[in-house]
C-alpha atoms as a PDB file:
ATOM      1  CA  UNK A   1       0.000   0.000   0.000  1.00  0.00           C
ATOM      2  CA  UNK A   2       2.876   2.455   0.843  1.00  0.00           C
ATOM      3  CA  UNK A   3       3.758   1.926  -2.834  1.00  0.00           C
ATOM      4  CA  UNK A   4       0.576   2.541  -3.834  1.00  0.00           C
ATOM      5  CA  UNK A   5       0.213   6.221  -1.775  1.00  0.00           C
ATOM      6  CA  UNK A   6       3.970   7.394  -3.207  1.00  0.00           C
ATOM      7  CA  UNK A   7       2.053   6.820  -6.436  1.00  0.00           C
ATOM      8  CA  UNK A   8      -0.253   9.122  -5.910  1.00  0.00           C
ATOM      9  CA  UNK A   9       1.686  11.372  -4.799  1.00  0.00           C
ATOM     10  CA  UNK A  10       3.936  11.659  -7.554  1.00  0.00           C
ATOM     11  CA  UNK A  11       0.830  13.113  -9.485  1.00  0.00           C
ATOM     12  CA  UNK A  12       1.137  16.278  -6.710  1.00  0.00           C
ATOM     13  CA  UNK A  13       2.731  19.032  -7.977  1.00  0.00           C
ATOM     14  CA  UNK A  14       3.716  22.240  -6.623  1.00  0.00           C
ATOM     15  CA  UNK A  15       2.248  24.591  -9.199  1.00  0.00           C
ATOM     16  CA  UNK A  16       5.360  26.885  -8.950  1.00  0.00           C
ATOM     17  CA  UNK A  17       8.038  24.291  -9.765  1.00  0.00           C
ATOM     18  CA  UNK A  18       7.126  21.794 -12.526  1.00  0.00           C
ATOM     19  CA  UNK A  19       8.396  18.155 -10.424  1.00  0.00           C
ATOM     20  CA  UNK A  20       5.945  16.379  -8.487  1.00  0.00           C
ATOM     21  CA  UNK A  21       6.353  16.513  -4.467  1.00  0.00           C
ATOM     22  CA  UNK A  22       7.929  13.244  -4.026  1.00  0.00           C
ATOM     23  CA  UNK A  23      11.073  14.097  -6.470  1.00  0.00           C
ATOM     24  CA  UNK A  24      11.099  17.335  -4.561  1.00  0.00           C
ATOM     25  CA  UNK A  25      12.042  15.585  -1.009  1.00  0.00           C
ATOM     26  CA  UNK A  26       8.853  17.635   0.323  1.00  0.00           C
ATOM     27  CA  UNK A  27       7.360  13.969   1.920  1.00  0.00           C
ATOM     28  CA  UNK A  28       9.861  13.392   5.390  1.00  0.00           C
ATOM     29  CA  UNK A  29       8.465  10.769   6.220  1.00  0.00           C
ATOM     30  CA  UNK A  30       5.333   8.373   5.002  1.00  0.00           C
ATOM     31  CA  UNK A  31       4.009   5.328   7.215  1.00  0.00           C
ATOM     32  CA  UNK A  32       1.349   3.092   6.944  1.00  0.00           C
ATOM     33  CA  UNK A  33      -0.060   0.317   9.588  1.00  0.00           C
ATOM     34  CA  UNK A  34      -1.658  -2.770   8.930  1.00  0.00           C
ATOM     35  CA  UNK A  35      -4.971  -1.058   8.888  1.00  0.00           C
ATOM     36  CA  UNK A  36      -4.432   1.060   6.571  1.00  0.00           C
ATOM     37  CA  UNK A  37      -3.527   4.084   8.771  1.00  0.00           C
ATOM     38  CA  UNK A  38      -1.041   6.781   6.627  1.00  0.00           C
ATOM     39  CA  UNK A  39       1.031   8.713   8.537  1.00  0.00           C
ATOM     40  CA  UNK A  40       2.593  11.722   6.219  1.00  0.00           C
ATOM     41  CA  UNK A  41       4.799  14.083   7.050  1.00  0.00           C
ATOM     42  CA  UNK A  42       5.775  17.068   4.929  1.00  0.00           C
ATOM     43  CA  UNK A  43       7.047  20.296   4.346  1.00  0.00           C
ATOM     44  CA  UNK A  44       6.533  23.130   2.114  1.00  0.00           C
ATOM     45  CA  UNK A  45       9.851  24.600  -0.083  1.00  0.00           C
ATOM     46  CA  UNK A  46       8.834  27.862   2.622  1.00  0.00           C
ATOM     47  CA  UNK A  47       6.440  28.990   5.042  1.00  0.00           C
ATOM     48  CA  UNK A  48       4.689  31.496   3.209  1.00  0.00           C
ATOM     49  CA  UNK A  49       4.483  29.394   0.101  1.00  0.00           C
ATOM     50  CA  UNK A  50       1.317  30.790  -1.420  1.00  0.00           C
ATOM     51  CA  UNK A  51       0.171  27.040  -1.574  1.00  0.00           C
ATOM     52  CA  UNK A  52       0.197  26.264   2.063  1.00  0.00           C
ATOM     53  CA  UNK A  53      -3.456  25.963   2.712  1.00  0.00           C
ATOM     54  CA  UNK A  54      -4.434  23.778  -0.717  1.00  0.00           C
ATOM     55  CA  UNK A  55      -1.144  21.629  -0.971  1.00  0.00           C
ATOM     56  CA  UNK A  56      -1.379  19.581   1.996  1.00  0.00           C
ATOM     57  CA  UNK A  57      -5.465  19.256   1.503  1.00  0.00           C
ATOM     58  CA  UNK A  58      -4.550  17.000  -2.178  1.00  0.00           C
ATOM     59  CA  UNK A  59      -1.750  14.872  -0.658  1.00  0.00           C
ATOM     60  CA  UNK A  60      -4.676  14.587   2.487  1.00  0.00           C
ATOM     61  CA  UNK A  61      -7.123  13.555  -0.801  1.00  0.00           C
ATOM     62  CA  UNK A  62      -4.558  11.643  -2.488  1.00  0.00           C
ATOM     63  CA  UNK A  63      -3.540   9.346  -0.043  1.00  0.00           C
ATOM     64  CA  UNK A  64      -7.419   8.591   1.051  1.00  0.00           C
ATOM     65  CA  UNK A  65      -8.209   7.774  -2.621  1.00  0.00           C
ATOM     66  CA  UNK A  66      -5.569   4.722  -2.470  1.00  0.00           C
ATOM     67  CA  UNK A  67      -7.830   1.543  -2.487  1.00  0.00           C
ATOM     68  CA  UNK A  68      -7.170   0.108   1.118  1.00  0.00           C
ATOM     69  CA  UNK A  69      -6.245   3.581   3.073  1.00  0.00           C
ATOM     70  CA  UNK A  70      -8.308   4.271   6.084  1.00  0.00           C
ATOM     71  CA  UNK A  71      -7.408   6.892   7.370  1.00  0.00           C
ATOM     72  CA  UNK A  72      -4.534   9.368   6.916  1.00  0.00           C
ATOM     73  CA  UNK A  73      -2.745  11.957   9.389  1.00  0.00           C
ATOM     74  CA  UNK A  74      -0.907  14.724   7.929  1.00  0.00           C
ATOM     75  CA  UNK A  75       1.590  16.663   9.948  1.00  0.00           C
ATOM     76  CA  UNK A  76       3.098  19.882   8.320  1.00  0.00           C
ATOM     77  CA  UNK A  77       6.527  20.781   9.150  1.00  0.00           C
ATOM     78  CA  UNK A  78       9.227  23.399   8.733  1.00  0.00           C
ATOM     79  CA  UNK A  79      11.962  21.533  10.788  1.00  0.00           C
ATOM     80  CA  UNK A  80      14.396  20.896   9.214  1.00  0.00           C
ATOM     81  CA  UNK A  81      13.555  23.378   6.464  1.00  0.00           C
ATOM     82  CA  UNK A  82      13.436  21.740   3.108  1.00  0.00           C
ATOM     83  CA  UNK A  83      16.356  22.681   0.867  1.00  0.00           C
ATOM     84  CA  UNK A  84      17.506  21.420  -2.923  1.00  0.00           C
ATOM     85  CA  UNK A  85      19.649  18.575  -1.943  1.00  0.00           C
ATOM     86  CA  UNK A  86      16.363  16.817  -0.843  1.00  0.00           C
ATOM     87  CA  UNK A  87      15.478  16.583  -4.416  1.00  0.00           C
ATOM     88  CA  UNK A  88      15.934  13.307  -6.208  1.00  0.00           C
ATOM     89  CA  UNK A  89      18.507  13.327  -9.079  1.00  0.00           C
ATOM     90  CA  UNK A  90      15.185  13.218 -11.756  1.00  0.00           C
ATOM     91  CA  UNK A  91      14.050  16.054  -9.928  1.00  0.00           C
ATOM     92  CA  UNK A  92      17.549  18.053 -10.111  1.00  0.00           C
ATOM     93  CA  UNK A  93      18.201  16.869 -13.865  1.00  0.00           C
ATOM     94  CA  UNK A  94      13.994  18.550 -14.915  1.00  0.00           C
ATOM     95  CA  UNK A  95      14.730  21.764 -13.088  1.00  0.00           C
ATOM     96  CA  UNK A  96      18.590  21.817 -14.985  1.00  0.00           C
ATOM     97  CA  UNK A  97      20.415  22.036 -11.810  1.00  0.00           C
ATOM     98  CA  UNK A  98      24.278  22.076 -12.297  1.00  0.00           C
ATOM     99  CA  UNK A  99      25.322  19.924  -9.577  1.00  0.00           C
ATOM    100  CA  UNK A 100      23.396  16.651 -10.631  1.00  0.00           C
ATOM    101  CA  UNK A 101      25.952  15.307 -13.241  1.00  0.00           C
ATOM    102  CA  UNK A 102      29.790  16.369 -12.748  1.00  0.00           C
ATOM    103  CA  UNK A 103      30.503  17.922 -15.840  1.00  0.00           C
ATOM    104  CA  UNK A 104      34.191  17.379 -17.074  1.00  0.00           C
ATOM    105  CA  UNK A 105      35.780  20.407 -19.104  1.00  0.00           C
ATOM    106  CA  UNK A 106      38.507  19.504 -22.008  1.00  0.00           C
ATOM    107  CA  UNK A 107      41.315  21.876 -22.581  1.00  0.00           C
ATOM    108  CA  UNK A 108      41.928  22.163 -26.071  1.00  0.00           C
END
């Protein structure tokens, strides 16, 4: 089932940054118990993110639409702050981040 929830929330997307919030690192921490409990825990990329009060609502809706789920708590949080090197590499290689593949310079 945990599978099954990162699914869906791969199809969440912070609508200022075009990667989905998994690749972005903004889940900490996802659990689920034997009856179907989810436990989520996630930040924002910053406080004031103008997405704050509709973000965590469709991962809330996104994890409860996962055949089996039955019930999900979502906690918020802003410790530690989230910061680029939680991204995945896919997520660093879409947004064209330098530091993803060393890049080897030839003299000629």
């Amino acid at each position: 089932m945990r599978e099954q929830i990162i699914a869906a929330l791969k199809t969440v997307y912070d609508p200022e940054v075009p990667v989905n919030i998994w690749e972005l690192g903004l889940i900490y921490g996802l659990e689920v118990d034997e009856a179907g409990h989810a436990r989520i825990r996630m930040t924002l990329t910053a406080p004031n993110c103008p997405v704050a009060g509709s973000l965590p609502a469709e991962v809330d809706r996104k994890a409860r639409g996962v055949p089996g789920v039955t019930d999900v708590t979502l906690e918020v949080v802003f410790d530690p702050p989230w910061d680029k090197s939680r991204m995945s590499p896919a997520a660093k290689l879409a947004l064209g981040l330098d530091d993803v593949i060393p890049i080897r310079r030839l003299n000629r």
